[in-house]
C-alpha atoms as a PDB file:
ATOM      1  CA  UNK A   1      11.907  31.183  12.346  1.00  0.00           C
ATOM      2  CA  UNK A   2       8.388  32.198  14.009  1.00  0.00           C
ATOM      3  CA  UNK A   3       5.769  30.325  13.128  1.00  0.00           C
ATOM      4  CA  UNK A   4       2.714  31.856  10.877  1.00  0.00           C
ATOM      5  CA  UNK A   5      -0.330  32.542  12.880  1.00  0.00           C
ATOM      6  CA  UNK A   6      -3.364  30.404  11.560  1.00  0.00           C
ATOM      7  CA  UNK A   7      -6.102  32.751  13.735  1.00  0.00           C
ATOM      8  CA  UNK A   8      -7.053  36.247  12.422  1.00  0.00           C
ATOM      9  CA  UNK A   9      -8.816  38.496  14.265  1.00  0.00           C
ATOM     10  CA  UNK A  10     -10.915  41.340  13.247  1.00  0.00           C
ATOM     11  CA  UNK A  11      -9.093  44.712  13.399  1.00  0.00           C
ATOM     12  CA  UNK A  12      -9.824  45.932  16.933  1.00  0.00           C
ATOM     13  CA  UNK A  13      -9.008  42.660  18.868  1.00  0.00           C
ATOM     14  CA  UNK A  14      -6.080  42.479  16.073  1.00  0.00           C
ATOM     15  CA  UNK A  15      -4.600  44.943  18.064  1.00  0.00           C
ATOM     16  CA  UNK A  16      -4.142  43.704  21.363  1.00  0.00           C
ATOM     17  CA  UNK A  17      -1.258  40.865  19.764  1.00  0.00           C
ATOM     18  CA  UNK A  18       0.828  44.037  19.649  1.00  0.00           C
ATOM     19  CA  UNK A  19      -0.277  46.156  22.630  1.00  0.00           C
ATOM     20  CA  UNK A  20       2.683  44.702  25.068  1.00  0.00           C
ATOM     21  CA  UNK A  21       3.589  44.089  28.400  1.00  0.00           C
ATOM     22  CA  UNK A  22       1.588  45.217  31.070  1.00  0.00           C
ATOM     23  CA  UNK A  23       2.526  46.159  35.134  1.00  0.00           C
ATOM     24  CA  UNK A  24       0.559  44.347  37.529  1.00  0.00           C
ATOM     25  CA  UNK A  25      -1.544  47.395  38.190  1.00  0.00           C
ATOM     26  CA  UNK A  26      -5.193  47.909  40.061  1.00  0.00           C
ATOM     27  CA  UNK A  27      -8.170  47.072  38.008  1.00  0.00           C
ATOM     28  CA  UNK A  28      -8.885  50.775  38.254  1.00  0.00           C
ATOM     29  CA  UNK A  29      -6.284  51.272  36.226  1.00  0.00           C
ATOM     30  CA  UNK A  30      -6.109  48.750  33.464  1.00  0.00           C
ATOM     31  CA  UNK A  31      -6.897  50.409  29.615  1.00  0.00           C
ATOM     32  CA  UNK A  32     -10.521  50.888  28.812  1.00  0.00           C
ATOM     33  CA  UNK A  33     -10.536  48.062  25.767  1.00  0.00           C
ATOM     34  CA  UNK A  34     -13.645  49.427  24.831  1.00  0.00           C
ATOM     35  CA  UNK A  35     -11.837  52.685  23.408  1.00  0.00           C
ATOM     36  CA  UNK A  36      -9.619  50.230  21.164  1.00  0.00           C
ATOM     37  CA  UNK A  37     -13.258  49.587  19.226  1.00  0.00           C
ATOM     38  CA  UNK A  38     -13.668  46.183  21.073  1.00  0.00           C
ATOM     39  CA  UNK A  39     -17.006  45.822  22.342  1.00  0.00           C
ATOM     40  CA  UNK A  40     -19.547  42.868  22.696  1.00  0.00           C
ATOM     41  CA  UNK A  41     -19.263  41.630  19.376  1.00  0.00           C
ATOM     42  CA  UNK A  42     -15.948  40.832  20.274  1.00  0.00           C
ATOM     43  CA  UNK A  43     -16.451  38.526  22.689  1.00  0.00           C
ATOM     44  CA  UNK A  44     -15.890  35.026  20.888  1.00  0.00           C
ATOM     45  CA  UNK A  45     -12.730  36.378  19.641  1.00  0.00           C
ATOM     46  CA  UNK A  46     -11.619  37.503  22.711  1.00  0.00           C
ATOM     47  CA  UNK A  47     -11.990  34.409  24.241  1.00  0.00           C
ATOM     48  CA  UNK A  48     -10.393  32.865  21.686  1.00  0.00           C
ATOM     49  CA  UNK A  49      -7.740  34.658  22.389  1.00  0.00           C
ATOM     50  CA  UNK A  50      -7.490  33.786  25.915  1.00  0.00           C
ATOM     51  CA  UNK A  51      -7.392  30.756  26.065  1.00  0.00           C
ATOM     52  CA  UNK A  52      -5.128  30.072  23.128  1.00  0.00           C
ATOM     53  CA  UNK A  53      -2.493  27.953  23.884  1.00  0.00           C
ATOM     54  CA  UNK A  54       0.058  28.770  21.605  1.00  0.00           C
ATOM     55  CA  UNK A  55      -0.054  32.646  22.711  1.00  0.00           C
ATOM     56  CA  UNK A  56       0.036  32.081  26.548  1.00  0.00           C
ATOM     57  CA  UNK A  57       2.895  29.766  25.855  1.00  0.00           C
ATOM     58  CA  UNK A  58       4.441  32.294  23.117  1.00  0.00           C
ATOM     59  CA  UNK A  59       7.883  33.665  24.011  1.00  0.00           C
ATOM     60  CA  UNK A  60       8.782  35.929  26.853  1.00  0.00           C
ATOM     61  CA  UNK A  61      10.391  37.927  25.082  1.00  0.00           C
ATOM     62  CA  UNK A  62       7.344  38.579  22.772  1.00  0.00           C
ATOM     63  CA  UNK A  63       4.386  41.120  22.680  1.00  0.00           C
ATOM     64  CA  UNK A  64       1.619  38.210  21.845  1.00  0.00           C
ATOM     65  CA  UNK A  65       2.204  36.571  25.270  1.00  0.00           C
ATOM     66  CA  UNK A  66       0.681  39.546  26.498  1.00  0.00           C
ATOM     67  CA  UNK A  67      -2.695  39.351  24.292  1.00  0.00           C
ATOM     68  CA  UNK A  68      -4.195  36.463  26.228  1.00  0.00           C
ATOM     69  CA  UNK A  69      -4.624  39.484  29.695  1.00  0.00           C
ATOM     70  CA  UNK A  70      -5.392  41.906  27.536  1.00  0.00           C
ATOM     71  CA  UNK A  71      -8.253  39.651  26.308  1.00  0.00           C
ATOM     72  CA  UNK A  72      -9.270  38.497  29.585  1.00  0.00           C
ATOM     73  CA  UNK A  73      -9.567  42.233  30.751  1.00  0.00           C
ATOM     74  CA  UNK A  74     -11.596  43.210  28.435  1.00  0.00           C
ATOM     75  CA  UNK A  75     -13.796  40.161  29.005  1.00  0.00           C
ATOM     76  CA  UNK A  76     -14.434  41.165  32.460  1.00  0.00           C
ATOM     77  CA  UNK A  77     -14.727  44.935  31.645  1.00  0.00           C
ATOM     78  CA  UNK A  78     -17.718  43.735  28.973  1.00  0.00           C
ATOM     79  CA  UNK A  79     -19.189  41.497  31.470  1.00  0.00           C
ATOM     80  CA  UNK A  80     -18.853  38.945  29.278  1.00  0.00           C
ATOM     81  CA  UNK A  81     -20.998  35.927  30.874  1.00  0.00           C
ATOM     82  CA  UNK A  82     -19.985  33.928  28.098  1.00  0.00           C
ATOM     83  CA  UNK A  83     -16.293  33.676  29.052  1.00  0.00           C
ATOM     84  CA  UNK A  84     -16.635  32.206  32.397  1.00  0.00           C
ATOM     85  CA  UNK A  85     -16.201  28.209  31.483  1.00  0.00           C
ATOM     86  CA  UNK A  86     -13.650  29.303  28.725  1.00  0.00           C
ATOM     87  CA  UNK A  87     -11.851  31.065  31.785  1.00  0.00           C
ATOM     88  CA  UNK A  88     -12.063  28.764  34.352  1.00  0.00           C
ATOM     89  CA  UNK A  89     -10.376  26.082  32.609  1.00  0.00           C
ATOM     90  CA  UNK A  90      -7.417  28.185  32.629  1.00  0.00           C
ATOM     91  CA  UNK A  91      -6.351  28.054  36.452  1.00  0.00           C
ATOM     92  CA  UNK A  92      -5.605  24.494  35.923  1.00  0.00           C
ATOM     93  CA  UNK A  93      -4.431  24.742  32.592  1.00  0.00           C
ATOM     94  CA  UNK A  94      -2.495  27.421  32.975  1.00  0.00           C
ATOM     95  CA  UNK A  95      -1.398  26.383  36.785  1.00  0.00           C
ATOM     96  CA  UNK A  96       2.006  27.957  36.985  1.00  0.00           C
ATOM     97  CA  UNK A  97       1.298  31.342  35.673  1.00  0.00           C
ATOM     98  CA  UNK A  98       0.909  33.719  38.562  1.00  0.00           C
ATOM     99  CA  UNK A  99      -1.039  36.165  35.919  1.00  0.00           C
ATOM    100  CA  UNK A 100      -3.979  34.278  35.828  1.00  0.00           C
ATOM    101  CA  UNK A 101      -4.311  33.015  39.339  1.00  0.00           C
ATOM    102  CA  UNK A 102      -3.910  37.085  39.978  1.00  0.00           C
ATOM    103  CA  UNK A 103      -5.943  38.217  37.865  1.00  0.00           C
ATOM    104  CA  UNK A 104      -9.307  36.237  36.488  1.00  0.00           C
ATOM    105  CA  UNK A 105     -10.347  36.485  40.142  1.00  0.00           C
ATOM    106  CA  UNK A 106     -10.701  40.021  39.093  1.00  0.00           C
ATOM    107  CA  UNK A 107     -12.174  39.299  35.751  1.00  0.00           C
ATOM    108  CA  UNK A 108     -14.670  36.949  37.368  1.00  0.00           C
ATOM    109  CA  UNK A 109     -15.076  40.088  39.930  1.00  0.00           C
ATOM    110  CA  UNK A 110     -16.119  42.628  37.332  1.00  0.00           C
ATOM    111  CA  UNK A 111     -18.380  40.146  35.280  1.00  0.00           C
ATOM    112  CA  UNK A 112     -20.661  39.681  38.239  1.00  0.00           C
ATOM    113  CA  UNK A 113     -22.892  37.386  40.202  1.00  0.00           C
ATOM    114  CA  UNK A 114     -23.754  35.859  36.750  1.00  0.00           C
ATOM    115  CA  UNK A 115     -20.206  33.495  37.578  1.00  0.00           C
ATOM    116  CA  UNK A 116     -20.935  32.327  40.976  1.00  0.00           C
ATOM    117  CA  UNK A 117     -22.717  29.070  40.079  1.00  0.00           C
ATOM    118  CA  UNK A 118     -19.985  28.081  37.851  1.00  0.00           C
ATOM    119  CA  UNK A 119     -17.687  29.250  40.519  1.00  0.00           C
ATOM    120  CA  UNK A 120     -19.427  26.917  42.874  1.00  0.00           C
ATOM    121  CA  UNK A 121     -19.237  23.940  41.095  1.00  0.00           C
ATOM    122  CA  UNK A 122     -15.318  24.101  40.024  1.00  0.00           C
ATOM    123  CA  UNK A 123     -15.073  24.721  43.994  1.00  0.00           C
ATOM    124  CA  UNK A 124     -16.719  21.781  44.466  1.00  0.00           C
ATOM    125  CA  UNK A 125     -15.216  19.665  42.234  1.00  0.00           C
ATOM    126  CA  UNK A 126     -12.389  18.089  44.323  1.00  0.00           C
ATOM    127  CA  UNK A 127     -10.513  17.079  40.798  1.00  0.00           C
ATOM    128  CA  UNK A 128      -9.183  20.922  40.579  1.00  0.00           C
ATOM    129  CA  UNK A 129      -5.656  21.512  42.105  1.00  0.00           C
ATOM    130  CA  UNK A 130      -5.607  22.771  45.430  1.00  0.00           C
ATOM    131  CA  UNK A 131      -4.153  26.110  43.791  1.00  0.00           C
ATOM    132  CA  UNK A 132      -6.992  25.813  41.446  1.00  0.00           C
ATOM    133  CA  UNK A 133      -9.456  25.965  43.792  1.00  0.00           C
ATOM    134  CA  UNK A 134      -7.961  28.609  45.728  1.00  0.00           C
ATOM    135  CA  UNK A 135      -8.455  31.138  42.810  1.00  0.00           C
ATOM    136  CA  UNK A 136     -11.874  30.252  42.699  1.00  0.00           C
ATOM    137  CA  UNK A 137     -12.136  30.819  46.469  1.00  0.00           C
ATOM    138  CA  UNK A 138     -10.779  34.502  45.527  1.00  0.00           C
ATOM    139  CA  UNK A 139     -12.782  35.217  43.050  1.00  0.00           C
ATOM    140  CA  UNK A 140     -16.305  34.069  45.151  1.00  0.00           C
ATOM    141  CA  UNK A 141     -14.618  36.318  47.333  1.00  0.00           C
ATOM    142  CA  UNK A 142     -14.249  39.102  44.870  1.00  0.00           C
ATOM    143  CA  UNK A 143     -17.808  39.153  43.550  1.00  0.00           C
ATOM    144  CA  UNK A 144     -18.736  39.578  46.696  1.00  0.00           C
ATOM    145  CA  UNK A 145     -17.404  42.535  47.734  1.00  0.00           C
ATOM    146  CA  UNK A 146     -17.745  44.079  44.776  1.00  0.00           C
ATOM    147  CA  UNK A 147     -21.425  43.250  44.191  1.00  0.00           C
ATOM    148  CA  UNK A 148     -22.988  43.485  47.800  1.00  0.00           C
ATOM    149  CA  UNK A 149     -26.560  42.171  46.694  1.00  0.00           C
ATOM    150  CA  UNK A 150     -24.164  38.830  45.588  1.00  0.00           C
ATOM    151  CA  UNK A 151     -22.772  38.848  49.236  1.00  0.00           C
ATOM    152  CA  UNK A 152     -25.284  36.384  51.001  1.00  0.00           C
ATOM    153  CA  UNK A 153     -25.316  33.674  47.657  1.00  0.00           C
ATOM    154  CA  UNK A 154     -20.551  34.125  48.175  1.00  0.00           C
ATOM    155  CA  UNK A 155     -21.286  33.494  51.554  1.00  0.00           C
ATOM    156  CA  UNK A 156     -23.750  30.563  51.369  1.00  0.00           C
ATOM    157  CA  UNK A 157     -21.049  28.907  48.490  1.00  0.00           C
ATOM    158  CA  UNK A 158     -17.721  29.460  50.868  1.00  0.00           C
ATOM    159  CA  UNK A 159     -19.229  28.300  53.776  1.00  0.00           C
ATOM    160  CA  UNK A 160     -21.029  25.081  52.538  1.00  0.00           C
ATOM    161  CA  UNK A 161     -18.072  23.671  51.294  1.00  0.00           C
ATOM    162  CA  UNK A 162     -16.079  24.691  54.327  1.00  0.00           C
ATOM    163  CA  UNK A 163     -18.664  22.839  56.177  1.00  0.00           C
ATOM    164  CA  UNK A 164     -16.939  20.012  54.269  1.00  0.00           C
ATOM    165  CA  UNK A 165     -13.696  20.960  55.493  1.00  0.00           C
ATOM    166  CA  UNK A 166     -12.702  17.003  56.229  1.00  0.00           C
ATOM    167  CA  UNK A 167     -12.600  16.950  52.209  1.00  0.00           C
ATOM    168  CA  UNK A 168     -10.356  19.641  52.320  1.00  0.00           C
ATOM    169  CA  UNK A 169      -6.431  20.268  52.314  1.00  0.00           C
ATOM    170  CA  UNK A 170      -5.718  22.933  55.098  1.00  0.00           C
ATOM    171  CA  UNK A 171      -4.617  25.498  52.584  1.00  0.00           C
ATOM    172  CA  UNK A 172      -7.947  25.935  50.786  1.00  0.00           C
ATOM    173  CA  UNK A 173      -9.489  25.505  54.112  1.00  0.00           C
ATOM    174  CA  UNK A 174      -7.649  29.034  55.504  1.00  0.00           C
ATOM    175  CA  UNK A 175      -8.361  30.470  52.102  1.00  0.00           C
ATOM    176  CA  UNK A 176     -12.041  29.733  52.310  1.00  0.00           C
ATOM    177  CA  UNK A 177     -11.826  31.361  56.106  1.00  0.00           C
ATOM    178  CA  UNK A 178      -9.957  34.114  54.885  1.00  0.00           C
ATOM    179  CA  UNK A 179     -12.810  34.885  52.355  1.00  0.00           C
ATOM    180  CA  UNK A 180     -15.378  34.771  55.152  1.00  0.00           C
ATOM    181  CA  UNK A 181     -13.477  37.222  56.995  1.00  0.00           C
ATOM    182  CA  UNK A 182     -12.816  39.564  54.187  1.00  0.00           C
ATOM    183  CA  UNK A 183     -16.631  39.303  53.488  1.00  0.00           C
ATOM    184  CA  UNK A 184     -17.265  39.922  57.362  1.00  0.00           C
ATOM    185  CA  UNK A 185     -19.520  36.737  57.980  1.00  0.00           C
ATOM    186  CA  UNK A 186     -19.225  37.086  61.704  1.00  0.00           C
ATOM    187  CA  UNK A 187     -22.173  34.401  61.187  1.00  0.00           C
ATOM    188  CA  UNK A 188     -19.770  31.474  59.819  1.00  0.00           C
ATOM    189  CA  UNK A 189     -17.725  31.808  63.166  1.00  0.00           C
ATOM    190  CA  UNK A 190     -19.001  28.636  64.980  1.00  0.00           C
ATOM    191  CA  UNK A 191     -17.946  26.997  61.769  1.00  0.00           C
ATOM    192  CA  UNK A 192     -14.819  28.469  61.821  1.00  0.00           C
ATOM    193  CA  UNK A 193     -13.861  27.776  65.248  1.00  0.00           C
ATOM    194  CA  UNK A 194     -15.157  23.956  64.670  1.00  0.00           C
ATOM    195  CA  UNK A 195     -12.244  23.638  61.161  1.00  0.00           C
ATOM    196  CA  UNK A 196      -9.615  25.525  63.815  1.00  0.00           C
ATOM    197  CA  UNK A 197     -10.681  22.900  66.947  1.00  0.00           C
ATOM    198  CA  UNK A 198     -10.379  20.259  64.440  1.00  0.00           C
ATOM    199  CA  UNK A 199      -7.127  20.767  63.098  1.00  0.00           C
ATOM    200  CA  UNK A 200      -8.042  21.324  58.996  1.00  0.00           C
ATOM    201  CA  UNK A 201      -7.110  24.918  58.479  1.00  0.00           C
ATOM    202  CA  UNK A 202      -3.706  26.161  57.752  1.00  0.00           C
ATOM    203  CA  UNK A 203      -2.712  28.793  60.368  1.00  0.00           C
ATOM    204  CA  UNK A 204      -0.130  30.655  57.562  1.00  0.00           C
ATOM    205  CA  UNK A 205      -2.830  32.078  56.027  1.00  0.00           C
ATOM    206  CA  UNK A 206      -4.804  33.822  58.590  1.00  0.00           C
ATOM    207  CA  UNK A 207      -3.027  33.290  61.882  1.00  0.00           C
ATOM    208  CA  UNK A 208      -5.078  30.743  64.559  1.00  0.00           C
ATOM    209  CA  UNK A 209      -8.171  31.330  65.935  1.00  0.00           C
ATOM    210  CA  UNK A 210      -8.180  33.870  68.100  1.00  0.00           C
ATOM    211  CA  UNK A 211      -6.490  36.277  65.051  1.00  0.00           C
ATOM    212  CA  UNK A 212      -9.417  35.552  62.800  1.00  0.00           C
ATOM    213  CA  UNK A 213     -11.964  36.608  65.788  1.00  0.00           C
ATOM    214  CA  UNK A 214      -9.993  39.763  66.279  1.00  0.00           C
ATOM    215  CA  UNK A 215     -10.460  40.026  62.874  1.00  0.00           C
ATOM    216  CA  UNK A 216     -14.200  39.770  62.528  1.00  0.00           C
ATOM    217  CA  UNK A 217     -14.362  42.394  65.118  1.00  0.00           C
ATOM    218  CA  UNK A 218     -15.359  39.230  68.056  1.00  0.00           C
ATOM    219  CA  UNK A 219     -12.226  40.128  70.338  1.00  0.00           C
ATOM    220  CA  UNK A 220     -10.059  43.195  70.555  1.00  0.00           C
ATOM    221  CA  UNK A 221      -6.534  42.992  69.512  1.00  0.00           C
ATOM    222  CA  UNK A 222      -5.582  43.650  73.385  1.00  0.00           C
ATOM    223  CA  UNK A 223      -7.393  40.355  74.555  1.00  0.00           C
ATOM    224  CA  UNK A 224      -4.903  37.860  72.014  1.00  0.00           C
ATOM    225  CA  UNK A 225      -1.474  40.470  72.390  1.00  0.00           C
ATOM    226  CA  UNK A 226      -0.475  38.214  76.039  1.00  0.00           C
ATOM    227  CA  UNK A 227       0.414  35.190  73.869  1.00  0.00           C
ATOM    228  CA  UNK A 228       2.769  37.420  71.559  1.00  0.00           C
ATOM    229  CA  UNK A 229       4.742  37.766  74.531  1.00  0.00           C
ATOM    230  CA  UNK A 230       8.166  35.880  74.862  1.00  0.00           C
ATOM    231  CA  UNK A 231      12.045  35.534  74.718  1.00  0.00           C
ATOM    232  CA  UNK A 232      12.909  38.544  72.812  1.00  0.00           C
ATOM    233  CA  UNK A 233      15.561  36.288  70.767  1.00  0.00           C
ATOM    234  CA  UNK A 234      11.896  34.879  69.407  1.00  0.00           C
ATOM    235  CA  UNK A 235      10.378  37.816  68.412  1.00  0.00           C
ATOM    236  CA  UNK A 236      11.041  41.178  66.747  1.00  0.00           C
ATOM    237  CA  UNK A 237       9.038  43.415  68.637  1.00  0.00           C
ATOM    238  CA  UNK A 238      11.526  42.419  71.951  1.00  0.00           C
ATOM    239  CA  UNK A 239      14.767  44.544  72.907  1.00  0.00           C
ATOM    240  CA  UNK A 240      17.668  42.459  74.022  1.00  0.00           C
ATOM    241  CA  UNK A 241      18.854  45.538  76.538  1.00  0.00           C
ATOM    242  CA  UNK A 242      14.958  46.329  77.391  1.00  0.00           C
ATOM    243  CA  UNK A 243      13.301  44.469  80.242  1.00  0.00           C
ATOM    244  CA  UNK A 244       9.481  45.076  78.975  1.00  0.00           C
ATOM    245  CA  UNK A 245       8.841  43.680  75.618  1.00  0.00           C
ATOM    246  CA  UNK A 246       8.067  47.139  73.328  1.00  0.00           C
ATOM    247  CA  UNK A 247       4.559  47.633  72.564  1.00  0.00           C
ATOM    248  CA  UNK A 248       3.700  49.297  69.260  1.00  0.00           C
ATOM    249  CA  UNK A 249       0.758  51.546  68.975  1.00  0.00           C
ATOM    250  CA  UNK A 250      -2.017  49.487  68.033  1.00  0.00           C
ATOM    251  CA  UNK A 251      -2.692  50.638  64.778  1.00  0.00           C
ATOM    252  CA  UNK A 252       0.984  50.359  63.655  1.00  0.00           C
ATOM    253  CA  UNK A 253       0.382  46.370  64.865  1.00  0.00           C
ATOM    254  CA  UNK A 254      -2.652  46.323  62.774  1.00  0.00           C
ATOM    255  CA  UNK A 255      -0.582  47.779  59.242  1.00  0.00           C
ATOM    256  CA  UNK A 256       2.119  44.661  60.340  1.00  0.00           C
ATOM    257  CA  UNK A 257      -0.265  42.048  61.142  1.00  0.00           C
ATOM    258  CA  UNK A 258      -2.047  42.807  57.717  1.00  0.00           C
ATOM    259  CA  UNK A 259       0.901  43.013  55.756  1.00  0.00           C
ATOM    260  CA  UNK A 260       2.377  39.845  56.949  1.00  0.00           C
ATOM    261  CA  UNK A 261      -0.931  37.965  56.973  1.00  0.00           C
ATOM    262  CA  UNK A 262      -1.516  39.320  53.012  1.00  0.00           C
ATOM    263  CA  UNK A 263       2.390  38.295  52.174  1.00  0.00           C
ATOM    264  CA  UNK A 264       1.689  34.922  53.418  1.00  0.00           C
ATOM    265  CA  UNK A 265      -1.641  34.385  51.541  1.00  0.00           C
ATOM    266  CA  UNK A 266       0.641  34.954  48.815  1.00  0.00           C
ATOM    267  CA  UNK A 267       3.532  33.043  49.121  1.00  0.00           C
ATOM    268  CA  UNK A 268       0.952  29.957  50.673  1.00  0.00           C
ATOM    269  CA  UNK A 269      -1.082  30.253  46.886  1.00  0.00           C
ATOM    270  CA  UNK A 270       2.231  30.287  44.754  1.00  0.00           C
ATOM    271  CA  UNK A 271       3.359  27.071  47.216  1.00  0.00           C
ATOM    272  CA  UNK A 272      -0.213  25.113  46.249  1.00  0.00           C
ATOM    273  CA  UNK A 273       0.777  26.118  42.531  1.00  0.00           C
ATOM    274  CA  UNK A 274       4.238  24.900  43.133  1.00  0.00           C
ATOM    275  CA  UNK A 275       3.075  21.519  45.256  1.00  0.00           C
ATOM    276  CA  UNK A 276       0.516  20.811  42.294  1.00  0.00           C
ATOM    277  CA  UNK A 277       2.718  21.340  39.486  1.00  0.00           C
ATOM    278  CA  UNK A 278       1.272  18.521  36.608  1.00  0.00           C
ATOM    279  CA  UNK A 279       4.742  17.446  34.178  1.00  0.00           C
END
């Protein structure tokens, strides 16, 4: 028998306990909440709903498991400052669910420079999970590409506490690198190069060295390919009947190398979930 719900909502965030399942689609394309009714008077409901246990735990099976994104969007598409402790406390609360270590980095990425201080300080706080801190890593990252006057304050927050990088595990030490890349900081690459000499980043993430300065633009692709070669029983761009290794144009390299390198981000965050799993 289901249980009665003991929260009520006001009419237009009512709704969203019965608006479904959702694809994981671009932000771009989420609904517009704000056409449901649900504007900034909303807000403490919303979060509310977010963060309530019972409905991010509700069955599978069930449309209400499905209210706690829908309220998270349309926290982020209101810009709703007030939801980012509420939020945060989620990526270790809710560790295992690959929804919200998808997609608050976006929320956090539409609300705005307003989160980056509390960003900072979870990043900082060496309590979080690993996986935990990741997200946060991705959604410093986030804010600042899509707010470029919040670039420089992402930048100074990824790379002071990559400066710690001793403190670090190696997987949030590639993610923070990975940020700085994706954020172009050809400025952090002494720093960089210092974590990589030193042994503390992860090379799954972003490749080694030299593929993160070919990726800031500091060497061309054609000054790293000589260490690709090999035995071709090692490596899939090799022929067993051809005597030269074959060499793909470079921008069909570029589309591999960036798929691989964005399928192993992946599978390294979901292995940090996985690693820090609390029972």
């Amino acid at each position: 028998m289901e249980q009665e719900r003991t929260t009520h909502y006001q009419p237009a965030v009512e709704r969203l306990l019965t608006y479904g399942e959702s694809d994981r689609v671009r932000p771009d394309d989420w609904p517009d909440y704000r056409e449901l009714g649900i504007g900034p008077e909303h807000i403490p409901e919303l979060i509310q709903m977010a963060t309530d246990e019972d409905l991010n735990l509700a069955a599978a099976e069930s449309t209400e498991v499905w209210a706690p994104l829908h309220a998270w969007r349309a926290l982020g598409q209101l810009r709703a400052v007030e939801a980012i402790e509420p939020l945060l406390e989620l990526f270790d609360r809710l560790e295992d669910d690959d929804w919200v270590h998808e997609e608050l980095p976006i929320v956090f990425g539409l609300i705005g420079p307003a989160a980056l201080p509390k960003l900072a300080a979870y990043l900082a706080d060496l309590s979080h999970t690993d996986s935990s801190r990741i997200s946060a890593i991705s959604s410093i990252e986030r804010i600042g590409k899509t707010w470029p006057d919040a670039r420089d304050e992402a930048l100074a927050i990824l790379e002071e506490r990559l400066e710690r990088f001793e403190e670090n595990e190696s997987d949030v030490n590639a993610f923070l690198v990975e940020a700085l890349v994706e954020l172009g900081a050809t400025e952090a690459a002494p720093l960089i190069e210092r974590a990589f000499a030193e042994g503390y980043v992860d090379p799954m993430v972003m490749g080694d060295w030299e593929d993160v300065q070919v990726e800031l633009g500091l060497k061309s692709a054609q000054e790293v390919a000589p260490k690709q070669r090999g035995d071709w029983r090692e490596s899939p761009l090799l022929s067993p009947e051809a005597s030269e290794p074959f060499t793909p144009a470079p921008s069909q390299v570029t589309h591999k190398q960036k798929a691989a390198q964005k399928k192993a981000r992946s599978k390294i965050a979901k292995l940090s979930r996985k690693k820090n799993r609390k029972r």
